[in-house]
C-alpha atoms as a PDB file:
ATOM      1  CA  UNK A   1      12.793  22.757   5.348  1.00  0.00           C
ATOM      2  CA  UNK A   2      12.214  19.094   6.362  1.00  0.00           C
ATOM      3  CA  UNK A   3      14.005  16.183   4.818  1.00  0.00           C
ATOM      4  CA  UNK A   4      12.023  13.377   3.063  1.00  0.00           C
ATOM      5  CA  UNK A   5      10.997  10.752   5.229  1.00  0.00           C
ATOM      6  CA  UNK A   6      11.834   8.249   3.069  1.00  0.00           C
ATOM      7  CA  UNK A   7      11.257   5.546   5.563  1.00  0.00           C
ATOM      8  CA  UNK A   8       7.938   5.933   7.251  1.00  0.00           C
ATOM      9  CA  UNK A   9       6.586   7.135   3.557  1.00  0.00           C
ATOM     10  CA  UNK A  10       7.572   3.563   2.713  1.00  0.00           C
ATOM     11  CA  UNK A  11       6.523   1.557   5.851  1.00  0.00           C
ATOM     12  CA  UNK A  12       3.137   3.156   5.559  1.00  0.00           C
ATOM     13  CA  UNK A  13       2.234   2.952   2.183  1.00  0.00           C
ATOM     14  CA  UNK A  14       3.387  -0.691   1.803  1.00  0.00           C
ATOM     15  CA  UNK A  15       0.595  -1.129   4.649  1.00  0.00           C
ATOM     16  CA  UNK A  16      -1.896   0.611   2.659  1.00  0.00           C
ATOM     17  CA  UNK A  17      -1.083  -1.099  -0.632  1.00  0.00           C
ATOM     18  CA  UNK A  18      -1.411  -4.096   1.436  1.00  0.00           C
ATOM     19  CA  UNK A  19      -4.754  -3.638   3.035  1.00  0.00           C
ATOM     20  CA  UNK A  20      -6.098  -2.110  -0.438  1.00  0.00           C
ATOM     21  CA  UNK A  21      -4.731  -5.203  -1.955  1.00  0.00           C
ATOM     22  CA  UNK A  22      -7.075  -7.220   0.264  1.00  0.00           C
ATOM     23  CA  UNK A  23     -10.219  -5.578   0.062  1.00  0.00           C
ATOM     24  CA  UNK A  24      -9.967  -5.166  -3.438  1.00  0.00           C
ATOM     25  CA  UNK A  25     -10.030  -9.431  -3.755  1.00  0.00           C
ATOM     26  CA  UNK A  26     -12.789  -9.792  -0.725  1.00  0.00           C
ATOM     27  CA  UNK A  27     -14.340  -7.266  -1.379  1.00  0.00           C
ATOM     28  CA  UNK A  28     -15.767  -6.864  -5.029  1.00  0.00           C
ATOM     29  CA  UNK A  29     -17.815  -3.094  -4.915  1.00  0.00           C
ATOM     30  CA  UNK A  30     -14.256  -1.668  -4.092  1.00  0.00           C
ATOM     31  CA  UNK A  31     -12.631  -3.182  -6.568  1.00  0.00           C
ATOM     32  CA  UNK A  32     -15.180  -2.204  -9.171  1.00  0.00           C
ATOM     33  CA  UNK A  33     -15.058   1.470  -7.458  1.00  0.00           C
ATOM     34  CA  UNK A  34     -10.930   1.679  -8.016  1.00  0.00           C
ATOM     35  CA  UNK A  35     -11.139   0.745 -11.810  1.00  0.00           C
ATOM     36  CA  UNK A  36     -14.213   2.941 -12.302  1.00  0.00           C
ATOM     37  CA  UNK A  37     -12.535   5.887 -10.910  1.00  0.00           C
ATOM     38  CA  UNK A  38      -8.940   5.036 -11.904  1.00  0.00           C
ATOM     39  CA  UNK A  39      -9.751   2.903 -15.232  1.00  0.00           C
ATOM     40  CA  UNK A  40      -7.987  -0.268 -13.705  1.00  0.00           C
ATOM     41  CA  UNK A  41      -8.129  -1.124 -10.056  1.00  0.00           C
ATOM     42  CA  UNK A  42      -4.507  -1.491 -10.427  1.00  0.00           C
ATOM     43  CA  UNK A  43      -3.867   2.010 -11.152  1.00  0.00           C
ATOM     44  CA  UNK A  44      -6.463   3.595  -8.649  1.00  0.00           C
ATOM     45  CA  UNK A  45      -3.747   1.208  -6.041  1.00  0.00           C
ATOM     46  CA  UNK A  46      -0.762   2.966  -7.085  1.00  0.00           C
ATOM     47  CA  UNK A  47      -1.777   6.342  -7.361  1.00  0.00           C
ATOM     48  CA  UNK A  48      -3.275   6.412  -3.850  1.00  0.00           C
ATOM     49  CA  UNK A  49      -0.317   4.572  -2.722  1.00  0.00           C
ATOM     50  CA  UNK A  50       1.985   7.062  -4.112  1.00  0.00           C
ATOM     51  CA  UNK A  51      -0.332  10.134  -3.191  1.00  0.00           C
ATOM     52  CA  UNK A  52       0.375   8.497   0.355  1.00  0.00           C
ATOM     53  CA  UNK A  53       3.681   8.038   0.180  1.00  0.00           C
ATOM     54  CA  UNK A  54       4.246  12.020  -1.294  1.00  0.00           C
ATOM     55  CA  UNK A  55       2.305  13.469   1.469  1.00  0.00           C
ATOM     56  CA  UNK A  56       3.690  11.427   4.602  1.00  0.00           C
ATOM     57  CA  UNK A  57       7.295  11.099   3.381  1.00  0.00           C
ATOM     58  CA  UNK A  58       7.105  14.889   3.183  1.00  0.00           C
ATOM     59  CA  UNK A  59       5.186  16.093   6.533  1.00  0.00           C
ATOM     60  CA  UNK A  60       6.582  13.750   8.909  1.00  0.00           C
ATOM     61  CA  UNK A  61      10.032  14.712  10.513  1.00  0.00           C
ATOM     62  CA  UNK A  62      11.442  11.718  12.600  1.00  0.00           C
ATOM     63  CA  UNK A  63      12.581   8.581  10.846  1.00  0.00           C
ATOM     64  CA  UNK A  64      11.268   5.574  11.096  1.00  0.00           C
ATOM     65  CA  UNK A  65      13.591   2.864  12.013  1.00  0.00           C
ATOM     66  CA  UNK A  66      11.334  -0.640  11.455  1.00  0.00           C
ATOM     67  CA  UNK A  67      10.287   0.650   7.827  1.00  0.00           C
ATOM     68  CA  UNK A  68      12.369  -2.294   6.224  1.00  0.00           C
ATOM     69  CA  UNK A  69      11.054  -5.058   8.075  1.00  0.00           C
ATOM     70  CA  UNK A  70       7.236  -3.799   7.925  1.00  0.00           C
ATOM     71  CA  UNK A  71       7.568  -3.551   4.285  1.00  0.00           C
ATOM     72  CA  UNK A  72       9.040  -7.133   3.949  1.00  0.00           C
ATOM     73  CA  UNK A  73       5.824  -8.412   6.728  1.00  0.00           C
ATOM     74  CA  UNK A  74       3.626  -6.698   4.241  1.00  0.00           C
ATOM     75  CA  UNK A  75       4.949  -8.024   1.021  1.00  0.00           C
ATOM     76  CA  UNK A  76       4.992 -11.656   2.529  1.00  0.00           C
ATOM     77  CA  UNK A  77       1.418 -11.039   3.340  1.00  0.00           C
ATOM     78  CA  UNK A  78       0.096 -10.541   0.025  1.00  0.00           C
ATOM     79  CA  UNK A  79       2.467 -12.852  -0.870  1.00  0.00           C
ATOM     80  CA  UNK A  80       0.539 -15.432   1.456  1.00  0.00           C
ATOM     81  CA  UNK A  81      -2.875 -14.361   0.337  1.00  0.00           C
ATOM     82  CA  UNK A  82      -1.941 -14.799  -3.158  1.00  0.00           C
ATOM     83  CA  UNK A  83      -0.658 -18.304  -2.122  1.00  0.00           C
ATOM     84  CA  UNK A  84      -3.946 -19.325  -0.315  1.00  0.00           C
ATOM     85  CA  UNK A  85      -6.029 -17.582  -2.707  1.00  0.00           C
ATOM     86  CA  UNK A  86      -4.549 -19.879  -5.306  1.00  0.00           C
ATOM     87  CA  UNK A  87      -4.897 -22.841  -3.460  1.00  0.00           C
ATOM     88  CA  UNK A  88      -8.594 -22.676  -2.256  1.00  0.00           C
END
């Protein structure tokens, strides 16, 4: 049996939370569509965000070594939308 890729599970569902994250604030008919479905757009985020991170971190073998840093990047960018968001 495979081990958990902890890692890559991480790296690439940070991205997705990100990019979700995005859309949801330019993009109004997806927002409406998460909390619809999920009851708060918030919630439809995390639970395809963890449904990602379940089903990569267990059906991907190799590790993924940059997983720390692209999950810092990806932070910082909402971070910096937030920021801007705020500002303009």
């Amino acid at each position: 049996m495979k081990s958990f890729n902890y890692t890559l599970a991480a790296s690439i569902s940070g991205w997705l939370l990100t990019i979700m994250v995005l859309i949801s604030e330019l993009y109004e008919p997806f927002k409406t569509l998460l909390a619809n479905t999920f009851t708060h757009h918030w919630v439809g985020k995390i639970i395809i965000t963890l449904a990602v991170y379940i089903i990569i971190g267990m059906f991907t073998k190799k590790d993924y070594a940059h997983a720390y840093r692209d999950n810092i990047t990806s932070m910082s960018i909402i971070l910096l939308f937030y920021v801007i968001h705020y500002f303009v």
